[in-house]
C-alpha atoms as a PDB file:
ATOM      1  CA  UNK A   1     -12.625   0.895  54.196  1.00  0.00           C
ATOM      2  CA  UNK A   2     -10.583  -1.042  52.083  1.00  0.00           C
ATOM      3  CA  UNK A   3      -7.189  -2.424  51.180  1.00  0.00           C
ATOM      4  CA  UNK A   4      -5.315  -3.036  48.179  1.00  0.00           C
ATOM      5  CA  UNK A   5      -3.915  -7.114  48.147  1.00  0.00           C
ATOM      6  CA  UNK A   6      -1.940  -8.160  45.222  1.00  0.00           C
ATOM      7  CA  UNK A   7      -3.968  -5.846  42.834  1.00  0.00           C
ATOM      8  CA  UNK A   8      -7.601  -6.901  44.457  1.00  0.00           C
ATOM      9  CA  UNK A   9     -10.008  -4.565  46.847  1.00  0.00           C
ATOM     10  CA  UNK A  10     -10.390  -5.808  50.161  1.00  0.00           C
ATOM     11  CA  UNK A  11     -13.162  -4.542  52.624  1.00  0.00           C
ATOM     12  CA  UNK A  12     -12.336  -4.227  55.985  1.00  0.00           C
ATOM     13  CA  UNK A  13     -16.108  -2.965  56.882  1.00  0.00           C
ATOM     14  CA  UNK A  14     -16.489  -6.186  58.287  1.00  0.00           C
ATOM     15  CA  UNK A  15     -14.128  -7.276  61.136  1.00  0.00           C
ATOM     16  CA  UNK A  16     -11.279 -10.032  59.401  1.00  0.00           C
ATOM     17  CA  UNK A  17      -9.076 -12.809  60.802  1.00  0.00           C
ATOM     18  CA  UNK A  18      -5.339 -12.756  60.553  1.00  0.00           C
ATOM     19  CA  UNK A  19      -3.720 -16.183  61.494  1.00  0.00           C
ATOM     20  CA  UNK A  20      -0.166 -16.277  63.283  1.00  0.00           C
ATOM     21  CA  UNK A  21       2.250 -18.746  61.751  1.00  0.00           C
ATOM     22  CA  UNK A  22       5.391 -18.191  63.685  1.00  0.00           C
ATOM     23  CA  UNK A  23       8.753 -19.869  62.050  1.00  0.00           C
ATOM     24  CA  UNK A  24      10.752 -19.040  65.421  1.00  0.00           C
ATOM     25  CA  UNK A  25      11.765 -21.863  67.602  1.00  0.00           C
ATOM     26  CA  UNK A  26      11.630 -18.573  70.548  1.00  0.00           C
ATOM     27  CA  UNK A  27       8.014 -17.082  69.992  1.00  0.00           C
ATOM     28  CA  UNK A  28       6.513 -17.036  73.264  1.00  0.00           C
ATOM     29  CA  UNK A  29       3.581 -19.295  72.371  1.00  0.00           C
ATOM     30  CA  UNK A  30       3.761 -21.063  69.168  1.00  0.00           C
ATOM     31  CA  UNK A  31       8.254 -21.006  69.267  1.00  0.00           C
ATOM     32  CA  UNK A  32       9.289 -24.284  67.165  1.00  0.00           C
ATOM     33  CA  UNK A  33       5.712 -25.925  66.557  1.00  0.00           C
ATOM     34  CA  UNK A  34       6.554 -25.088  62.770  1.00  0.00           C
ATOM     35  CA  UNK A  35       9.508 -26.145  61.545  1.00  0.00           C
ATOM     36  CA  UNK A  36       8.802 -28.372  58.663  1.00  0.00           C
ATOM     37  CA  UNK A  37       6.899 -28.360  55.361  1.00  0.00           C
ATOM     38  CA  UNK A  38       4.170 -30.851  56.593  1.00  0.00           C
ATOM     39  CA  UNK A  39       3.615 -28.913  59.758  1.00  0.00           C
ATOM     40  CA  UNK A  40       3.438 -25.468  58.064  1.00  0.00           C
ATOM     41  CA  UNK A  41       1.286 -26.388  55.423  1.00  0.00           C
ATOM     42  CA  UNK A  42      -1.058 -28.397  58.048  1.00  0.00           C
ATOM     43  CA  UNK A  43      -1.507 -25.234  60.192  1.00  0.00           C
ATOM     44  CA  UNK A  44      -1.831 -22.833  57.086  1.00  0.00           C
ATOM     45  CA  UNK A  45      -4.819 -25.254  55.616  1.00  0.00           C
ATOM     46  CA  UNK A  46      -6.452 -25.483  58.971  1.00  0.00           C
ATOM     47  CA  UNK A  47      -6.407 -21.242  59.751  1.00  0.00           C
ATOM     48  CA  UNK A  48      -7.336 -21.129  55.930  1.00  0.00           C
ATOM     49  CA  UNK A  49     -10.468 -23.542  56.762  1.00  0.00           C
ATOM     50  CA  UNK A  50     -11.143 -21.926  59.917  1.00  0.00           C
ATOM     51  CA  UNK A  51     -11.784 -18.765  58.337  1.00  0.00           C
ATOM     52  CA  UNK A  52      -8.371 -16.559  58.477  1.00  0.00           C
ATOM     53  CA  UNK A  53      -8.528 -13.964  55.165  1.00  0.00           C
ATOM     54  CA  UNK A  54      -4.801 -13.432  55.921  1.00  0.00           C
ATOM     55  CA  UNK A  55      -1.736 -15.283  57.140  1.00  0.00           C
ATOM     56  CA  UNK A  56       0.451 -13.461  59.057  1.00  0.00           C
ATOM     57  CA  UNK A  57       4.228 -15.143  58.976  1.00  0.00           C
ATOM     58  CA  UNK A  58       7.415 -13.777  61.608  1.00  0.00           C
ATOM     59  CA  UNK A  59      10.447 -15.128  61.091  1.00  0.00           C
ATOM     60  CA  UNK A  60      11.939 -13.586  64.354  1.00  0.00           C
ATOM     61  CA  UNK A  61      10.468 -13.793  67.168  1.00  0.00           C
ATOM     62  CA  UNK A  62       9.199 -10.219  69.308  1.00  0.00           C
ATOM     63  CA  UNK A  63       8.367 -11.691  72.420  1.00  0.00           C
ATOM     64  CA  UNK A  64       9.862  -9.750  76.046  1.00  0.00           C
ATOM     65  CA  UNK A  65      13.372 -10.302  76.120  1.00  0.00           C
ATOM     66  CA  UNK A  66      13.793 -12.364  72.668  1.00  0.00           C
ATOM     67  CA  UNK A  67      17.060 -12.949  71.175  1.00  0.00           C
ATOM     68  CA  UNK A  68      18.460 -10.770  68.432  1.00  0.00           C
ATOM     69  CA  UNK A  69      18.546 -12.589  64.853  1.00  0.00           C
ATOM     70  CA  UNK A  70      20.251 -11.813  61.968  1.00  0.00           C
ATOM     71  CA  UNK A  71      19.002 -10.654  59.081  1.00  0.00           C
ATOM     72  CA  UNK A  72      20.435 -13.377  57.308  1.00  0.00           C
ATOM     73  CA  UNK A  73      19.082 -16.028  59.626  1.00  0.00           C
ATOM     74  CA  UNK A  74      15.637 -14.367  59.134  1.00  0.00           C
ATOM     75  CA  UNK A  75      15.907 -13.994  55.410  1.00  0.00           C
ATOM     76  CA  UNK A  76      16.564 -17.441  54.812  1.00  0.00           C
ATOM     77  CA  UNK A  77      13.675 -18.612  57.515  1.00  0.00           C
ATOM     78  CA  UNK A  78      10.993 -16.072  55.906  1.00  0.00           C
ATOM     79  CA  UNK A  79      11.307 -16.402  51.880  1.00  0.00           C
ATOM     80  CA  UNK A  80      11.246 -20.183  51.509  1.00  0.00           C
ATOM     81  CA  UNK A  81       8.488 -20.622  53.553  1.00  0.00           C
ATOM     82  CA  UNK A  82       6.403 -17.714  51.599  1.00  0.00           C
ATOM     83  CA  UNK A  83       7.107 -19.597  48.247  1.00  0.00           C
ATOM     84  CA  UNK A  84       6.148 -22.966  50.198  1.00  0.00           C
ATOM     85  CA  UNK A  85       2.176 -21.592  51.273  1.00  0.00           C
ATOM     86  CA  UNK A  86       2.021 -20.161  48.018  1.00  0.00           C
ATOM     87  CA  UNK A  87       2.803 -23.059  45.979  1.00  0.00           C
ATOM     88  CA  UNK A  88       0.492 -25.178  47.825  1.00  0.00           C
ATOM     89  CA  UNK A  89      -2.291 -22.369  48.512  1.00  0.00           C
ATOM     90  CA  UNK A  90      -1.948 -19.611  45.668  1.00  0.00           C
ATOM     91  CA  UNK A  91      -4.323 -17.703  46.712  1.00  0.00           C
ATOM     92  CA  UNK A  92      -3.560 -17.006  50.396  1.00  0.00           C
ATOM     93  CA  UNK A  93      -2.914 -13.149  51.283  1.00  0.00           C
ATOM     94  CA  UNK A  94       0.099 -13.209  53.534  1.00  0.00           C
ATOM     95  CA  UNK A  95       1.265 -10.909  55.605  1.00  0.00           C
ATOM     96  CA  UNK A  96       5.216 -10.613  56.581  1.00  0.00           C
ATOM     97  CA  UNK A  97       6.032 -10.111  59.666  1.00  0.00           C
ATOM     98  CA  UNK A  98       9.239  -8.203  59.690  1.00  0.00           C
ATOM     99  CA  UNK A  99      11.328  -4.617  60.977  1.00  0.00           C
ATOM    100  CA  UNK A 100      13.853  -4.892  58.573  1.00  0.00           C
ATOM    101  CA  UNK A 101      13.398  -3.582  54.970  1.00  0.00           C
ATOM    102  CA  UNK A 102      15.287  -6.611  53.305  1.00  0.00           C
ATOM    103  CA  UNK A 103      13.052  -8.875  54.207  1.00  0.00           C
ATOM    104  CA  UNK A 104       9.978  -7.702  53.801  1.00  0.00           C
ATOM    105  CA  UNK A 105      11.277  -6.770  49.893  1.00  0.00           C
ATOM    106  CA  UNK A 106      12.107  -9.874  49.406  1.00  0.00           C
ATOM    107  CA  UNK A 107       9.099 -11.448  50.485  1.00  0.00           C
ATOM    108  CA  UNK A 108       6.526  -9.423  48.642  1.00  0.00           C
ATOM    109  CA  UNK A 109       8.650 -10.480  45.391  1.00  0.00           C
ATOM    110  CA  UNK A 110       7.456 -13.862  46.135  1.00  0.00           C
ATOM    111  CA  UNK A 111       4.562 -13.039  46.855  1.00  0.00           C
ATOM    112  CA  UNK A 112       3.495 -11.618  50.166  1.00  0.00           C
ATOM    113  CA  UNK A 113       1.031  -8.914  50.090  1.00  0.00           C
ATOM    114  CA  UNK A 114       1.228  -7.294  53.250  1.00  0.00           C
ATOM    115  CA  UNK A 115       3.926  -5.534  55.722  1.00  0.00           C
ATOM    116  CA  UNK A 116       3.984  -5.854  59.467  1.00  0.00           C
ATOM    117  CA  UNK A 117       6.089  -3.484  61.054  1.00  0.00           C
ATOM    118  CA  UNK A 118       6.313  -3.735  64.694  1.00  0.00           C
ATOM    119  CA  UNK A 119       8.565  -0.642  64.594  1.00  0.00           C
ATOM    120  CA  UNK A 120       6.841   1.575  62.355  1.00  0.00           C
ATOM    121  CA  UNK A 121      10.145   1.930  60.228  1.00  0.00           C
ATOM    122  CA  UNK A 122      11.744   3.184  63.177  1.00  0.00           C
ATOM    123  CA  UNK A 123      14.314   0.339  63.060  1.00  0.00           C
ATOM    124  CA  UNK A 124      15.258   0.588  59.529  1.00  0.00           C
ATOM    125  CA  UNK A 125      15.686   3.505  57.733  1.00  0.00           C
ATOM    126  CA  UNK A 126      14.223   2.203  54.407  1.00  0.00           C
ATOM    127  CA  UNK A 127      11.477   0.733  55.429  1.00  0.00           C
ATOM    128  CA  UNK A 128       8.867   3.010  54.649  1.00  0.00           C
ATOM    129  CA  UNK A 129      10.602   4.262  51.198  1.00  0.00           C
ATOM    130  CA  UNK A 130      10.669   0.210  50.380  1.00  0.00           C
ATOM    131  CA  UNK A 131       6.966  -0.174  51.785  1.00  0.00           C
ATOM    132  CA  UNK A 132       6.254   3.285  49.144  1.00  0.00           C
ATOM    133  CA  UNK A 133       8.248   1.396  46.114  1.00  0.00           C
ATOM    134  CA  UNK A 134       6.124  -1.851  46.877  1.00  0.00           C
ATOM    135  CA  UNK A 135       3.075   0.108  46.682  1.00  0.00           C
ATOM    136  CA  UNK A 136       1.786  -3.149  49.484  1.00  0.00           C
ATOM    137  CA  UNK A 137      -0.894  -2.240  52.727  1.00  0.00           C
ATOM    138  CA  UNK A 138       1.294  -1.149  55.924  1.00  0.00           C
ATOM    139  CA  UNK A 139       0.821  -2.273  59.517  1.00  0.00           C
ATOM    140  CA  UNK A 140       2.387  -0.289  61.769  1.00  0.00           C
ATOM    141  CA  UNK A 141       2.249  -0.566  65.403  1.00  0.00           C
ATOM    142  CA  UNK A 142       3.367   1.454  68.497  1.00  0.00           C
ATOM    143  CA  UNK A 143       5.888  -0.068  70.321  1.00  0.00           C
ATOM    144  CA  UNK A 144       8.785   1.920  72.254  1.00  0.00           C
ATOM    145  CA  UNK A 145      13.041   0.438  71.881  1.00  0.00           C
ATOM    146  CA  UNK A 146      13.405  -2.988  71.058  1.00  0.00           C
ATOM    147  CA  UNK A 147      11.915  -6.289  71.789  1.00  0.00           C
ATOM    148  CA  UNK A 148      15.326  -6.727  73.746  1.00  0.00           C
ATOM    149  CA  UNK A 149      14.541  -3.677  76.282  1.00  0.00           C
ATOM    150  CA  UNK A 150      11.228  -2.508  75.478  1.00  0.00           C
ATOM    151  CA  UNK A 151       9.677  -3.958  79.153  1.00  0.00           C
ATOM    152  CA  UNK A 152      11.928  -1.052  80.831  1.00  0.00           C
ATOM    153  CA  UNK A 153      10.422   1.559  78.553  1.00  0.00           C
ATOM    154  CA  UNK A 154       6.828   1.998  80.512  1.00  0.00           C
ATOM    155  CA  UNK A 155       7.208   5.555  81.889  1.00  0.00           C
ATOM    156  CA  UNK A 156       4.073   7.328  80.184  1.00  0.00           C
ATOM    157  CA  UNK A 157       2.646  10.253  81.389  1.00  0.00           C
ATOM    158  CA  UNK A 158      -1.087   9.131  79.682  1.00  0.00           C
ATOM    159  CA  UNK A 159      -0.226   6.083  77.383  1.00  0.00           C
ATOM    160  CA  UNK A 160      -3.405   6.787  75.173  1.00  0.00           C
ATOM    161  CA  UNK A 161      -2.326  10.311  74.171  1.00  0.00           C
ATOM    162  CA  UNK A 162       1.700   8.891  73.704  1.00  0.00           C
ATOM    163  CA  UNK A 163       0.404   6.399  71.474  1.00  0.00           C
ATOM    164  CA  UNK A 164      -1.927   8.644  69.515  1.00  0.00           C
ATOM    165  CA  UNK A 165       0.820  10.826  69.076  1.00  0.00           C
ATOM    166  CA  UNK A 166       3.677   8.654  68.060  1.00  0.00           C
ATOM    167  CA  UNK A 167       0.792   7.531  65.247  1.00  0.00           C
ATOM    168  CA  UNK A 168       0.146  11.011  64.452  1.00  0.00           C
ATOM    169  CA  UNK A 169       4.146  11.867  63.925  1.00  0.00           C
ATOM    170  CA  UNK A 170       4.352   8.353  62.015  1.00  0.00           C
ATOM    171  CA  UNK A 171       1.399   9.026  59.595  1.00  0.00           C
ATOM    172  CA  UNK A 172       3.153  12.190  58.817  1.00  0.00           C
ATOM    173  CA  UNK A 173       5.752  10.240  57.513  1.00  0.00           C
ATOM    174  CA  UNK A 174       4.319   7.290  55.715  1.00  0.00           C
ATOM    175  CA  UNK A 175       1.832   9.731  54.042  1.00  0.00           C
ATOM    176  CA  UNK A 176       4.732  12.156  52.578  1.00  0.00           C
ATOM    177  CA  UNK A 177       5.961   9.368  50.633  1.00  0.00           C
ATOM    178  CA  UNK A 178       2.517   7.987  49.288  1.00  0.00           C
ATOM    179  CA  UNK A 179       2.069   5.342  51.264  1.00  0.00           C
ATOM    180  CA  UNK A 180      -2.134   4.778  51.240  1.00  0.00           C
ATOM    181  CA  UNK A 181      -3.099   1.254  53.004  1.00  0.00           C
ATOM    182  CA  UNK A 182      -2.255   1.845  56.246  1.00  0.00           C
ATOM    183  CA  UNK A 183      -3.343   0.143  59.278  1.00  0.00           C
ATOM    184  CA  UNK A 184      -2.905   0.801  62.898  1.00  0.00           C
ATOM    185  CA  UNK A 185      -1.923  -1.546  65.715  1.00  0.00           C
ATOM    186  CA  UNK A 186      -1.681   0.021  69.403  1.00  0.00           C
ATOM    187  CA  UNK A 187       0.848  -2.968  70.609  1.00  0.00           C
ATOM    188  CA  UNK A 188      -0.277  -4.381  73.147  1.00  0.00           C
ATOM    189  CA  UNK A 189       2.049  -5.733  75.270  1.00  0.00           C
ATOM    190  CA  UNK A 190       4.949  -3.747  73.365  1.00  0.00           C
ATOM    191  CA  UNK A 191       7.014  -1.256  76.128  1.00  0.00           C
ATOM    192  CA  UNK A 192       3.779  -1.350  78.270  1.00  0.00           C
ATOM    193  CA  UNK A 193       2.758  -3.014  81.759  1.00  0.00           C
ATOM    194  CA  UNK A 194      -0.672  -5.019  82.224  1.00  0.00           C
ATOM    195  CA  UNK A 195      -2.446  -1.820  83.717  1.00  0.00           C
ATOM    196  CA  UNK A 196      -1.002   0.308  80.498  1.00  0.00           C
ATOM    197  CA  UNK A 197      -2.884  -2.580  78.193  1.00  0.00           C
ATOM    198  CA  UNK A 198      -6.024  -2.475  79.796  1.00  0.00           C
ATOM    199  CA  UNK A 199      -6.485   1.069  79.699  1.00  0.00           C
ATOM    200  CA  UNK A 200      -4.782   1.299  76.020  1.00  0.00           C
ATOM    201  CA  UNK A 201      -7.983  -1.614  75.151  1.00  0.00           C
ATOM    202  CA  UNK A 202     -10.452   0.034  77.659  1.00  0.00           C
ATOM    203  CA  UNK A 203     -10.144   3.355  75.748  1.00  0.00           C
ATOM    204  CA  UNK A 204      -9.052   1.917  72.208  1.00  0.00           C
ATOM    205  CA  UNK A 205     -12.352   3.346  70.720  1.00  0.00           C
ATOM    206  CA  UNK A 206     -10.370   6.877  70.586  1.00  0.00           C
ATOM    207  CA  UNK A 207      -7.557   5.515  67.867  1.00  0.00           C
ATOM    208  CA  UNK A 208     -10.860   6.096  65.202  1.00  0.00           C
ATOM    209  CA  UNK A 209      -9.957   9.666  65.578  1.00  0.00           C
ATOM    210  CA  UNK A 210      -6.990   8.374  63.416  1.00  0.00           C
ATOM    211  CA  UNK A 211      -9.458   7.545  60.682  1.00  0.00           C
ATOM    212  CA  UNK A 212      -7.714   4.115  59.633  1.00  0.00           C
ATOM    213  CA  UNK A 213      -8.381   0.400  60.354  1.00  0.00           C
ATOM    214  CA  UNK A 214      -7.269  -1.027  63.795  1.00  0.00           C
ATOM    215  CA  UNK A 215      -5.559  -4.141  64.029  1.00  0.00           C
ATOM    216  CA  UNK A 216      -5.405  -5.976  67.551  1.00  0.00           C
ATOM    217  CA  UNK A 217      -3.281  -7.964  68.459  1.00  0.00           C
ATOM    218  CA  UNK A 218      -3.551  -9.421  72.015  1.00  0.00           C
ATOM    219  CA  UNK A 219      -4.143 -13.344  71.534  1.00  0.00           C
ATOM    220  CA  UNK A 220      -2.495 -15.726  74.446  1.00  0.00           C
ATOM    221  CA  UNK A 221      -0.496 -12.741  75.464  1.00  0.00           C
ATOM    222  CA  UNK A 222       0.891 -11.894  79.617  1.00  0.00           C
ATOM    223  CA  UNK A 223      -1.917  -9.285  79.828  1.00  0.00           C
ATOM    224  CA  UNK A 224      -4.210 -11.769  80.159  1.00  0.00           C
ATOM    225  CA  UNK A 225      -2.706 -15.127  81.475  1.00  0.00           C
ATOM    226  CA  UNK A 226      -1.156 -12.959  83.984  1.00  0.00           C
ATOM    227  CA  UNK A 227      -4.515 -11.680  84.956  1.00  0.00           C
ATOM    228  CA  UNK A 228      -5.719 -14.836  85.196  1.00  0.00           C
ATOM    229  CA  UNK A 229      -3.438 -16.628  87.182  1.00  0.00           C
ATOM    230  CA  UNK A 230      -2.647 -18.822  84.260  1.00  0.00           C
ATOM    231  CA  UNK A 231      -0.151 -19.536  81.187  1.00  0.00           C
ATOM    232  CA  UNK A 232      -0.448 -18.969  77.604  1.00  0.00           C
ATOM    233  CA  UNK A 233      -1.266 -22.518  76.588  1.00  0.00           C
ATOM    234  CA  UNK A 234      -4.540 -21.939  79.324  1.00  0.00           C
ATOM    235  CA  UNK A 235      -4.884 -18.314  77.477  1.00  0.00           C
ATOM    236  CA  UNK A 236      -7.506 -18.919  74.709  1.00  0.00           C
ATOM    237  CA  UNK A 237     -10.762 -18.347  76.611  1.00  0.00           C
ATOM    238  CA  UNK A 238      -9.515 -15.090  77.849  1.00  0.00           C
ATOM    239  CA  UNK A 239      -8.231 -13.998  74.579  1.00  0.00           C
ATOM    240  CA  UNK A 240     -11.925 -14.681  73.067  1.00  0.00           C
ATOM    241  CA  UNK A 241     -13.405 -13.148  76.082  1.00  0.00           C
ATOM    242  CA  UNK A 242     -11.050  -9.668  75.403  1.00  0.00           C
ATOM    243  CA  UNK A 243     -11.392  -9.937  71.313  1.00  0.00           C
ATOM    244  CA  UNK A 244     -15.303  -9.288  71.587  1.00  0.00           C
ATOM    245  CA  UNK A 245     -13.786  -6.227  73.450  1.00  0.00           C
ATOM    246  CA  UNK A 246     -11.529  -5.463  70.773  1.00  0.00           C
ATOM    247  CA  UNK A 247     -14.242  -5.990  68.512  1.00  0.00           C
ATOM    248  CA  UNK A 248     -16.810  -3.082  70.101  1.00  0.00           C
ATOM    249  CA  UNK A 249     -13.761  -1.002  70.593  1.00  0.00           C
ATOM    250  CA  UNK A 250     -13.504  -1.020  66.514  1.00  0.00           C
ATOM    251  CA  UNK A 251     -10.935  -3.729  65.752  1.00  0.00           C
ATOM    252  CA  UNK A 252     -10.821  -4.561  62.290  1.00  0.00           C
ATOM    253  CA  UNK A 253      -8.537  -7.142  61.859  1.00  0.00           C
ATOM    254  CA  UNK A 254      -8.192  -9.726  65.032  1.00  0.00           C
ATOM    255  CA  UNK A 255      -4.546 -11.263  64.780  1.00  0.00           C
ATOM    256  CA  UNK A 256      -5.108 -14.526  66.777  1.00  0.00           C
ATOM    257  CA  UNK A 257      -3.374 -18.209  67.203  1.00  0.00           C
ATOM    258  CA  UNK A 258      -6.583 -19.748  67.210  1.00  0.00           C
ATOM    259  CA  UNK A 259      -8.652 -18.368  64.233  1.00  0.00           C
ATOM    260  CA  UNK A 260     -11.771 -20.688  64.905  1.00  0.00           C
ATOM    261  CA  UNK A 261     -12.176 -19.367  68.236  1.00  0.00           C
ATOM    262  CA  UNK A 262     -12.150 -15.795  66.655  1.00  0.00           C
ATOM    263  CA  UNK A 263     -14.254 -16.510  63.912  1.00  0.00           C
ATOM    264  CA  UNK A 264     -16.916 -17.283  66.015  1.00  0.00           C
ATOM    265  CA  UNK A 265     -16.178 -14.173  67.879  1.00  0.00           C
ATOM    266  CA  UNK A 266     -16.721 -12.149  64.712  1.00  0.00           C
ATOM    267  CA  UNK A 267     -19.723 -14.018  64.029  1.00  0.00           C
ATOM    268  CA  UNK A 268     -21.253 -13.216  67.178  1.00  0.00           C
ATOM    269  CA  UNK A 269     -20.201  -9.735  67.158  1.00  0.00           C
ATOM    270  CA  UNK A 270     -21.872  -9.126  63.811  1.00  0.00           C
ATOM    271  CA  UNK A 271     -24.809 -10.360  65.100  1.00  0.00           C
ATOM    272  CA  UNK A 272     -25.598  -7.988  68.031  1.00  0.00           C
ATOM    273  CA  UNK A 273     -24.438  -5.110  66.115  1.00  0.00           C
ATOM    274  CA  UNK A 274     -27.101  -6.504  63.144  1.00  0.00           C
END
């Protein structure tokens, strides 16, 4: 199981780390911790020494209810700060964290080796013909409308089959155009309520039927401070508590905040499976 980054082989047999570096001042966690060079390039080194193989950057922010940015706004918040962590740390994989087929072109042309598409080019026509000319490993996770409306777009009949099959019809697609290094992310948290995420991660063993890495993202999210009575900020030991789950549920990459916390989380996990 691997993927192609920048022209080298990646395995994801073993489970990976992918840090969040979020350039929003609106993210629901992390929203304006990162707005200048010293700070960015203080939190890349330190998720770099920690352990994170990739960096994943968002330059608009996805949380419930988010405002709507422009693609101009987001262009000129995502590029610069791609040529910034790779000037300073060339060899860092990074991941862009976009919908929109602009920017995620323009950011693998400096240097970005990865696509994450909350929308699995449902929001922009040309993103999977872009992601096909770029020839760049795919995430694409399930998530139903916008980040604007998607709360009010629960109503599943069984959210595990749904999800399997809007990743069934959206393979179909990717694959027609050549598209190879794809990876799956079930979006948590995306157009589903806390008991849809807990049976989505209860029974996220089944997505292996889709025969492609699983990426999970569920770090400091409502699911689990909600649960708990708590907020994100008190959120960490409950998102290592659920990533062993994602982790024995066959989670390959673990996109966290905190990426010592998860590293020792993968540690442990390779251990008991040893």
């Amino acid at each position: 199981m691997t993927i192609n980054c920048n022209g080298k082989l990646l395995s994801l047999n073993q489970p990976k780390v992918m840090g969040i570096l979020n350039v929003t001042p609106d993210s629901f966690f992390d929203g304006g911790k990162y707005k200048d060079e010293k700070s960015i390039l203080n939190q890349v080194e330190k998720m770099l020494n920690e352990g994170a193989t990739f960096i994943d950057v968002g330059a608009y922010s996805t949380r419930p209810g988010a405002l709507n940015v422009d693609e101009a706004t987001e262009l000129k918040r995502a590029v610069p700060i791609v040529g910034l962590i790779l000037k300073n740390f060339p060899d860092t994989i990074l991941s862009i964290d976009t919908f929109r087929s602009s920017v995620a072109k323009e950011c693998i042309e400096n240097g970005a080796a990865i696509i994450n598409d909350i929308s699995a080019g449902l929001q922009d026509d040309n993103m999977l013909h872009t992601v096909a000319k770029l020839h760049v490993p795919y995430i694409m996770m399930h998530m139903r409308g916008t980040p604007q409306n998607m709360q009010k777009k629960t109503d599943y009949d069984d959210v595990i089959k749904e999800v399997l099959s809007f990743f069934s019809e959206r393979l179909v697609a990717t694959k027609s155009l050549g598209i190879k290094d794809i990876i799956i992310d079930p979006g948590f948290g995306f157009a589903k309520n806390l008991e849809q995420n807990y049976k989505l991660l209860n029974q996220m063993e089944v997505m292996s039927i889709i025969e492609h890495p699983l990426l999970a993202g569920i770090s400091r999210k409502s699911m689990i401070y909600k649960t708990l009575g708590n907020t994100a900020e008190q959120a960490l030991n409950g998102t290592t508590a659920l990533h062993m789950v994602c982790l024995q549920k066959g989670a390959k990459i673990l996109r966290v905040h905190d990426v010592k916390e998860a590293m020792e989380c993968v540690k442990l996990y390779e251990q008991l499976i040893a």
